[in-house]
PDB file of N, CA and C in Angstrom:
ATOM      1  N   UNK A   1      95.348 -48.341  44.230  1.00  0.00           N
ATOM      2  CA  UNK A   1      96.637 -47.832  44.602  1.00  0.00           C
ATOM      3  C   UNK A   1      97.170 -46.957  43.485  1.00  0.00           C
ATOM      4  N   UNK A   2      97.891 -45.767  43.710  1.00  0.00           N
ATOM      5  CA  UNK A   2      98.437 -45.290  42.751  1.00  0.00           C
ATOM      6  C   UNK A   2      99.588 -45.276  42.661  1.00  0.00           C
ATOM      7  N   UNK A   3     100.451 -45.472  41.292  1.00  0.00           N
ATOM      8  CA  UNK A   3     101.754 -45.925  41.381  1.00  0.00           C
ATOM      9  C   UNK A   3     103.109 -44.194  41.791  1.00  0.00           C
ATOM     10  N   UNK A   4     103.804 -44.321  42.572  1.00  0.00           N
ATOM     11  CA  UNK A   4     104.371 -42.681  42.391  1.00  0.00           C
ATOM     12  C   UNK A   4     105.813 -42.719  42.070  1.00  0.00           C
ATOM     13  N   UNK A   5     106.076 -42.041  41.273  1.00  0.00           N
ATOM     14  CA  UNK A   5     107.625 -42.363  40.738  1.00  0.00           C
ATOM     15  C   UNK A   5     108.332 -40.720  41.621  1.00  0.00           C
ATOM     16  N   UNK A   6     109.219 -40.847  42.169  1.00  0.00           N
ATOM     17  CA  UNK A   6     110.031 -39.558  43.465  1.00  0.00           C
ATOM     18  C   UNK A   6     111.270 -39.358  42.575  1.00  0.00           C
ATOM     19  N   UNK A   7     111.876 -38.319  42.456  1.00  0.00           N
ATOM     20  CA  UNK A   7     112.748 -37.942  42.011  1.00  0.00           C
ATOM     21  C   UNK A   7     113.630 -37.331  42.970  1.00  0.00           C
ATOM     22  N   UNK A   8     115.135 -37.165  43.178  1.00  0.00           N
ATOM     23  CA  UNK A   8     115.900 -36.751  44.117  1.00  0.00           C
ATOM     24  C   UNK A   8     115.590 -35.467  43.912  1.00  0.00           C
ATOM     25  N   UNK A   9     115.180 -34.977  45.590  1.00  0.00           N
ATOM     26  CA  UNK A   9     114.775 -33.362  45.842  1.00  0.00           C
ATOM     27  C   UNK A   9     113.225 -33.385  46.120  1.00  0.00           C
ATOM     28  N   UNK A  10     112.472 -34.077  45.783  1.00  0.00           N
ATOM     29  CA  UNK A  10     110.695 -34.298  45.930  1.00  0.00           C
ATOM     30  C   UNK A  10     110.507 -35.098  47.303  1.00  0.00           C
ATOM     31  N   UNK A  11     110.016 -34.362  47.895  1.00  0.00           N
ATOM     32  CA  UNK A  11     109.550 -35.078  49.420  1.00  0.00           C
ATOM     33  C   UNK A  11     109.163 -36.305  49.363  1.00  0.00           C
ATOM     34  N   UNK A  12     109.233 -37.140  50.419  1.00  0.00           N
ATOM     35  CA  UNK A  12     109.189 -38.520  49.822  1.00  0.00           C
ATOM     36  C   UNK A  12     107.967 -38.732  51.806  1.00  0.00           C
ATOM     37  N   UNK A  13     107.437 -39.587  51.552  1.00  0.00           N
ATOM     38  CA  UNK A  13     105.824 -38.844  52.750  1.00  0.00           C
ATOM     39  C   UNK A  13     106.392 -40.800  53.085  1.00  0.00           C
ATOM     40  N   UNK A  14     105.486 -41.183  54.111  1.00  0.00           N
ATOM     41  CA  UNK A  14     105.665 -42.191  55.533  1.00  0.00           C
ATOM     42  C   UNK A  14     104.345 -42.817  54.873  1.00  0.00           C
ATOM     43  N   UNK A  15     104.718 -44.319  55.045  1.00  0.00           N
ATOM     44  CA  UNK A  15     102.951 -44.322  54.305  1.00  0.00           C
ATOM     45  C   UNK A  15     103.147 -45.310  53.220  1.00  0.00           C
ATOM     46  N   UNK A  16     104.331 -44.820  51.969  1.00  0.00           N
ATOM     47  CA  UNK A  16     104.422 -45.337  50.741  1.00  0.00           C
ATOM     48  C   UNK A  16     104.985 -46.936  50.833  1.00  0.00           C
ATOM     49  N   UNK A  17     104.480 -47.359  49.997  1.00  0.00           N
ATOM     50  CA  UNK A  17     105.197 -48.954  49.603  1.00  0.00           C
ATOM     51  C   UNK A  17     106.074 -48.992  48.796  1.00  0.00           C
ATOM     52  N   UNK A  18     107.708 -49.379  49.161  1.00  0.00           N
ATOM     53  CA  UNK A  18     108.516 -49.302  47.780  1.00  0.00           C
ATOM     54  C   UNK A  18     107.656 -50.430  47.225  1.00  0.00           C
ATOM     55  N   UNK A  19     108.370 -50.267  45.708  1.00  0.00           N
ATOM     56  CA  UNK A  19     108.189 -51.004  44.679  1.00  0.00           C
ATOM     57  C   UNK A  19     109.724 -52.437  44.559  1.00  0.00           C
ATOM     58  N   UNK A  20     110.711 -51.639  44.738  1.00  0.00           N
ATOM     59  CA  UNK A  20     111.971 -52.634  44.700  1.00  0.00           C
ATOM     60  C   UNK A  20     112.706 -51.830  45.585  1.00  0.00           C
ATOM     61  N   UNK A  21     113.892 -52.851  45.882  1.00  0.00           N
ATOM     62  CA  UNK A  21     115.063 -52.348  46.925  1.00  0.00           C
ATOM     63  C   UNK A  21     115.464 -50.797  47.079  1.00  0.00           C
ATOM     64  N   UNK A  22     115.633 -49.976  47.672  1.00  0.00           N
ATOM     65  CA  UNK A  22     116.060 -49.104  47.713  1.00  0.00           C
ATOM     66  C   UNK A  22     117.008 -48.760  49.157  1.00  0.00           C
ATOM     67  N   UNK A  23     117.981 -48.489  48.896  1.00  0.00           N
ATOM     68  CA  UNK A  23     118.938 -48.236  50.093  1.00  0.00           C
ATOM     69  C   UNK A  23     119.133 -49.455  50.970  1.00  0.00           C
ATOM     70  N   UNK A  24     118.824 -50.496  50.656  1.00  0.00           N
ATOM     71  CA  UNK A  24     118.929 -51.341  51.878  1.00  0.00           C
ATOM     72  C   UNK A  24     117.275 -51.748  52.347  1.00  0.00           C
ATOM     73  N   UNK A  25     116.688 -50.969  51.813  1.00  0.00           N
ATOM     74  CA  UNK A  25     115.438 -50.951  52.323  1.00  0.00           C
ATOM     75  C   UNK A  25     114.503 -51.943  51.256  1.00  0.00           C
ATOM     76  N   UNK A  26     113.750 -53.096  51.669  1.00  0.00           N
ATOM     77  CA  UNK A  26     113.354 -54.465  50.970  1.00  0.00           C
ATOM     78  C   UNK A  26     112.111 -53.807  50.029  1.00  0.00           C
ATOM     79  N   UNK A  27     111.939 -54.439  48.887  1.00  0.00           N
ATOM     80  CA  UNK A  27     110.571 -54.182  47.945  1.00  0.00           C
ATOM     81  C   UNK A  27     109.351 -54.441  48.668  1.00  0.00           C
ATOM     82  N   UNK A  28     108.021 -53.875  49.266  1.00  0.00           N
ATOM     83  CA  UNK A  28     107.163 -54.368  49.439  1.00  0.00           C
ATOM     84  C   UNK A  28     107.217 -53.596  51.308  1.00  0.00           C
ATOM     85  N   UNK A  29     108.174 -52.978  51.548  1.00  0.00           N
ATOM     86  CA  UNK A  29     108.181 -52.049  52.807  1.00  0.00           C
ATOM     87  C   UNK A  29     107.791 -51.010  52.486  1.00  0.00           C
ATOM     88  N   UNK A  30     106.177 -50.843  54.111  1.00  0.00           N
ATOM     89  CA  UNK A  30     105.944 -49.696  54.152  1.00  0.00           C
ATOM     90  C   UNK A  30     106.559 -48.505  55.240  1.00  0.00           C
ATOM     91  N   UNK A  31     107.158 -47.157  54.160  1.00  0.00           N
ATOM     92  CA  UNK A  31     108.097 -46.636  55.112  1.00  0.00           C
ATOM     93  C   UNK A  31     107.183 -45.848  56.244  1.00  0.00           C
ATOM     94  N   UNK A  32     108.267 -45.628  56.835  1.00  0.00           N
ATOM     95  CA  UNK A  32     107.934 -45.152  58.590  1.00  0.00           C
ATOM     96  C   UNK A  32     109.101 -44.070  58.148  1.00  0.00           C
ATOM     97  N   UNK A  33     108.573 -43.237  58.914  1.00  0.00           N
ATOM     98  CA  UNK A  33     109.575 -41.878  59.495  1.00  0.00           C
ATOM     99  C   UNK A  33     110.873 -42.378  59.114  1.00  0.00           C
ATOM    100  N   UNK A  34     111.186 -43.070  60.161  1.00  0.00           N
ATOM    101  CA  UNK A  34     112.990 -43.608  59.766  1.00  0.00           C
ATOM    102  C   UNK A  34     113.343 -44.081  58.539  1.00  0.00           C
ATOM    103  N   UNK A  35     112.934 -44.474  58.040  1.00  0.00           N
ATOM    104  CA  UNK A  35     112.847 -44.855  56.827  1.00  0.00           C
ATOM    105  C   UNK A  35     112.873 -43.972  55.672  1.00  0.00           C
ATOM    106  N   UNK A  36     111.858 -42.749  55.576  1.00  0.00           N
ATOM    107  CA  UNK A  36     112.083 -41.861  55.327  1.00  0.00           C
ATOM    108  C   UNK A  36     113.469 -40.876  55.639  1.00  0.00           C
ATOM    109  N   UNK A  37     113.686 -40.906  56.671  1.00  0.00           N
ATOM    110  CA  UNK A  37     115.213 -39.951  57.186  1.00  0.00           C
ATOM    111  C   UNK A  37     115.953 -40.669  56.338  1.00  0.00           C
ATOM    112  N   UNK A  38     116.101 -42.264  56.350  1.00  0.00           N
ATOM    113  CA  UNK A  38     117.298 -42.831  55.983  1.00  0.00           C
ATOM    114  C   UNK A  38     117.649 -42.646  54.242  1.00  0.00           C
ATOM    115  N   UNK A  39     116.031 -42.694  53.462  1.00  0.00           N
ATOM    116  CA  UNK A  39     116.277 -42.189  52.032  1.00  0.00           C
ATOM    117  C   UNK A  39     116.870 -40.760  51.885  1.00  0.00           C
ATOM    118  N   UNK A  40     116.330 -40.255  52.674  1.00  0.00           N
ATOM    119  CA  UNK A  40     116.949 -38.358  52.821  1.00  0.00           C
ATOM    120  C   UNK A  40     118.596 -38.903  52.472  1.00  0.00           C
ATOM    121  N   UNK A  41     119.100 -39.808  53.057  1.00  0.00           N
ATOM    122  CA  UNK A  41     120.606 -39.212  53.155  1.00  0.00           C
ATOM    123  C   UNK A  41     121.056 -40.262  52.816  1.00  0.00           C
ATOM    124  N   UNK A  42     120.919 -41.370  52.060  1.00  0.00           N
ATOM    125  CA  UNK A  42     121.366 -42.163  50.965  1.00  0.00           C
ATOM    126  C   UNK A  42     121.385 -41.723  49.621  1.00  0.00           C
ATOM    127  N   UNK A  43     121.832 -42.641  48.719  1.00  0.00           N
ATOM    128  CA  UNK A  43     122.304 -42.418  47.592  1.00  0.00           C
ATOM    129  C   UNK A  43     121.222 -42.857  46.667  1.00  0.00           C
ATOM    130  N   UNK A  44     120.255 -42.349  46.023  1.00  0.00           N
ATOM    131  CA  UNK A  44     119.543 -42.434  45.187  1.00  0.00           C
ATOM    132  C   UNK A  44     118.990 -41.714  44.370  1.00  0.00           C
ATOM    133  N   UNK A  45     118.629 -41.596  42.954  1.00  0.00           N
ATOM    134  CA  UNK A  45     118.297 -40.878  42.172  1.00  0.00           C
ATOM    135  C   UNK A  45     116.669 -40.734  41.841  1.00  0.00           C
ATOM    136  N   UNK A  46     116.450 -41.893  41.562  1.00  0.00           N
ATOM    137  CA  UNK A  46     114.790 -41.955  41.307  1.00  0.00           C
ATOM    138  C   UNK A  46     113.738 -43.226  42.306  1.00  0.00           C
ATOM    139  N   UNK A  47     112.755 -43.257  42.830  1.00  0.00           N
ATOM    140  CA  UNK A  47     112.216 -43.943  43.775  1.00  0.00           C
ATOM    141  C   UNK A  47     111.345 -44.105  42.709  1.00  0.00           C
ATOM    142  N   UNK A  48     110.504 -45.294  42.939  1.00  0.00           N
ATOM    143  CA  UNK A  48     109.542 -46.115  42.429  1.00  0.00           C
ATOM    144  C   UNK A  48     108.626 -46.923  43.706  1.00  0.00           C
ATOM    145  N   UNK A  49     107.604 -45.840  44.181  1.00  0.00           N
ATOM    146  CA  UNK A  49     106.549 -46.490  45.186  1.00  0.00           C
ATOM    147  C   UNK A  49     104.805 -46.740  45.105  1.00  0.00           C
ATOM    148  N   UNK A  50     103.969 -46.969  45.358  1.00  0.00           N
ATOM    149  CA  UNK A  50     102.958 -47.263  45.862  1.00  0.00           C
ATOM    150  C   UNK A  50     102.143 -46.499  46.804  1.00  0.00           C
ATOM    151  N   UNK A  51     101.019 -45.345  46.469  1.00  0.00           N
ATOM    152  CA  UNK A  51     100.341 -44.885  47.531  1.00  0.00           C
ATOM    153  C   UNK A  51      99.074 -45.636  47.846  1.00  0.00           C
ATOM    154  N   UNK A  52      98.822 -46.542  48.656  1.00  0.00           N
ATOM    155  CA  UNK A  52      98.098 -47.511  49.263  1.00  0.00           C
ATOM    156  C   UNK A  52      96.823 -46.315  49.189  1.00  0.00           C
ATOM    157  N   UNK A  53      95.453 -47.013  48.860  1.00  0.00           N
ATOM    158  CA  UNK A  53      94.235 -46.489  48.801  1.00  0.00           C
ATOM    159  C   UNK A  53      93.406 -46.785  49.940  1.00  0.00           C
ATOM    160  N   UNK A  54      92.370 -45.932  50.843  1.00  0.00           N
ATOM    161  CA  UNK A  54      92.049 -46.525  52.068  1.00  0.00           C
ATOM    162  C   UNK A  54      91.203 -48.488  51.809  1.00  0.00           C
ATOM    163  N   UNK A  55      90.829 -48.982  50.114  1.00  0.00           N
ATOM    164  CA  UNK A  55      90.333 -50.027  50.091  1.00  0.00           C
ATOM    165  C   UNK A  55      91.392 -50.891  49.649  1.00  0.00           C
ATOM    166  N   UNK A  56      92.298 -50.614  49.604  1.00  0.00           N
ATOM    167  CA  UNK A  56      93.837 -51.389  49.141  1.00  0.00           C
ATOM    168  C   UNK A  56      94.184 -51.922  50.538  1.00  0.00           C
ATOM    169  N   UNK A  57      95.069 -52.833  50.100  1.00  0.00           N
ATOM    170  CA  UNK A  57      95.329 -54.308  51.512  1.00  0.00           C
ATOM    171  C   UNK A  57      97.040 -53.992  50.957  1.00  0.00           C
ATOM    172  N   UNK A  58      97.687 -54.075  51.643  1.00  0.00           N
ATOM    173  CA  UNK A  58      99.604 -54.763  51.917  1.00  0.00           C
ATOM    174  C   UNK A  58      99.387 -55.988  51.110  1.00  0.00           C
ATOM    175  N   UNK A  59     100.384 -56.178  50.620  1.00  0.00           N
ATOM    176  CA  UNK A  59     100.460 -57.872  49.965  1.00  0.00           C
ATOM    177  C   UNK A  59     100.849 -58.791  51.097  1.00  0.00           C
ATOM    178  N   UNK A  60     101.551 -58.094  52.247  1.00  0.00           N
ATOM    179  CA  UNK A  60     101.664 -59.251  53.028  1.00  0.00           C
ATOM    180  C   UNK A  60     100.440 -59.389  54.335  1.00  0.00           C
ATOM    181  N   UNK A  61      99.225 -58.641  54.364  1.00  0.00           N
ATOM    182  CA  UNK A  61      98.213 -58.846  54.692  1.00  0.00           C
ATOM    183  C   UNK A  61      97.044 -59.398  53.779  1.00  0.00           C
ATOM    184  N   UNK A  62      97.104 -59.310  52.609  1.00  0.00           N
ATOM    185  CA  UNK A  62      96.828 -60.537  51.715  1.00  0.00           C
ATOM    186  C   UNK A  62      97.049 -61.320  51.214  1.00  0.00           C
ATOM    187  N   UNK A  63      98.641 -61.691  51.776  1.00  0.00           N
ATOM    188  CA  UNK A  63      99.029 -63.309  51.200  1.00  0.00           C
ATOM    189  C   UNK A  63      98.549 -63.961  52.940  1.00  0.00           C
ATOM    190  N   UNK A  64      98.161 -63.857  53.860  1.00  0.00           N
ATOM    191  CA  UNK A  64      97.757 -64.153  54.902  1.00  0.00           C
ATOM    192  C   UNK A  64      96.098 -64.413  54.750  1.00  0.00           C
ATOM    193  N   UNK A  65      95.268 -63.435  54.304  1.00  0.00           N
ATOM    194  CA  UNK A  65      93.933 -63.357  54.310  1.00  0.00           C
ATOM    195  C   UNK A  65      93.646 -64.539  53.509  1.00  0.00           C
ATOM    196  N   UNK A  66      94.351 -64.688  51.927  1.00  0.00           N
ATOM    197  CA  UNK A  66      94.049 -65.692  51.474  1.00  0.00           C
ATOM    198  C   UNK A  66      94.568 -66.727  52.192  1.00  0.00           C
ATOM    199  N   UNK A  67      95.719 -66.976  52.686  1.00  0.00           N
ATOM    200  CA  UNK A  67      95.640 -68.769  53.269  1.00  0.00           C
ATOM    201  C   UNK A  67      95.132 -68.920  54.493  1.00  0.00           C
ATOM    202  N   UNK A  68      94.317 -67.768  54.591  1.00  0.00           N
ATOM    203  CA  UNK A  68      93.251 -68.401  55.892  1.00  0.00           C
ATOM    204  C   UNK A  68      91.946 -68.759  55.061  1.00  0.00           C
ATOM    205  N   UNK A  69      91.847 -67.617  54.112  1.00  0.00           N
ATOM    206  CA  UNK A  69      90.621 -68.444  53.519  1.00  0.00           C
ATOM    207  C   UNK A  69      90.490 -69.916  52.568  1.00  0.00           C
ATOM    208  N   UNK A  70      91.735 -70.691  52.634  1.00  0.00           N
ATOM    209  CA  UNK A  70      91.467 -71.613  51.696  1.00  0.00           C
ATOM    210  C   UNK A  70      92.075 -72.602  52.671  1.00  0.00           C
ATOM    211  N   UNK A  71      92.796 -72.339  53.857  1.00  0.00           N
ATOM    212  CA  UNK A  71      92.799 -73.557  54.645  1.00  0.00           C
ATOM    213  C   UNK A  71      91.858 -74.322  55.370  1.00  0.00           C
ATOM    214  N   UNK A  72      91.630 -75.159  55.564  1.00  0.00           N
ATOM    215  CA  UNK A  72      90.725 -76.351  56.199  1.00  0.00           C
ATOM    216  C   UNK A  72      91.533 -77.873  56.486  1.00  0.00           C
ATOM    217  N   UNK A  73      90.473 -78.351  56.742  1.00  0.00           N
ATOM    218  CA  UNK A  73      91.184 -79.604  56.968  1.00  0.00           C
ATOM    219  C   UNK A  73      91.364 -79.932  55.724  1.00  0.00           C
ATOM    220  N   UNK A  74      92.623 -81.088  55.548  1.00  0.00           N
ATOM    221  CA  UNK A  74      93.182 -81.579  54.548  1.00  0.00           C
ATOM    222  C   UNK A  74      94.085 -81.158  53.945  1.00  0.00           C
ATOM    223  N   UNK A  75      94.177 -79.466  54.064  1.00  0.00           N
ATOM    224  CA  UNK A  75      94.806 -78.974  53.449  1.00  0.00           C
ATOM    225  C   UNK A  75      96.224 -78.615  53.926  1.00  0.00           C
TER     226      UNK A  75
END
């Protein structure tokens, strides 16, 4: 993954993972279009995101992968 730091005025692309809260919008969301519109016209200065690599996983598709792989019985 590569980390991308956005500055107000730099296109900001559908796709990215914030890093922390921004606008209302939760750490660890990947934006969609709307999402995008909605940074357009909020109040922010500098973004701090995540460009996901095609062998890179979501954290919340690998906090899933792992507790399937370590559940069994007993557990």
């Amino acid at each position: 993954m590569k980390p991308r730091r956005i500055v107000r005025g730099e296109r900001i692309a559908a796709g990215l993972v914030l890093t922390r809260e921004v606008a209302g919008l939760p750490k660890g969301r990947i934006l969609s279009d709307d999402d995008v519109r909605a940074l357009e016209s909020s109040s922010w200065s500098e973004l701090e995101a995540l460009e996901l690599e095609s062998s890179d996983v979501h954290e919340d598709a690998a906090v899933h992968r792992l507790a399937a792989a370590v559940a069994g019985d007993g557990v």
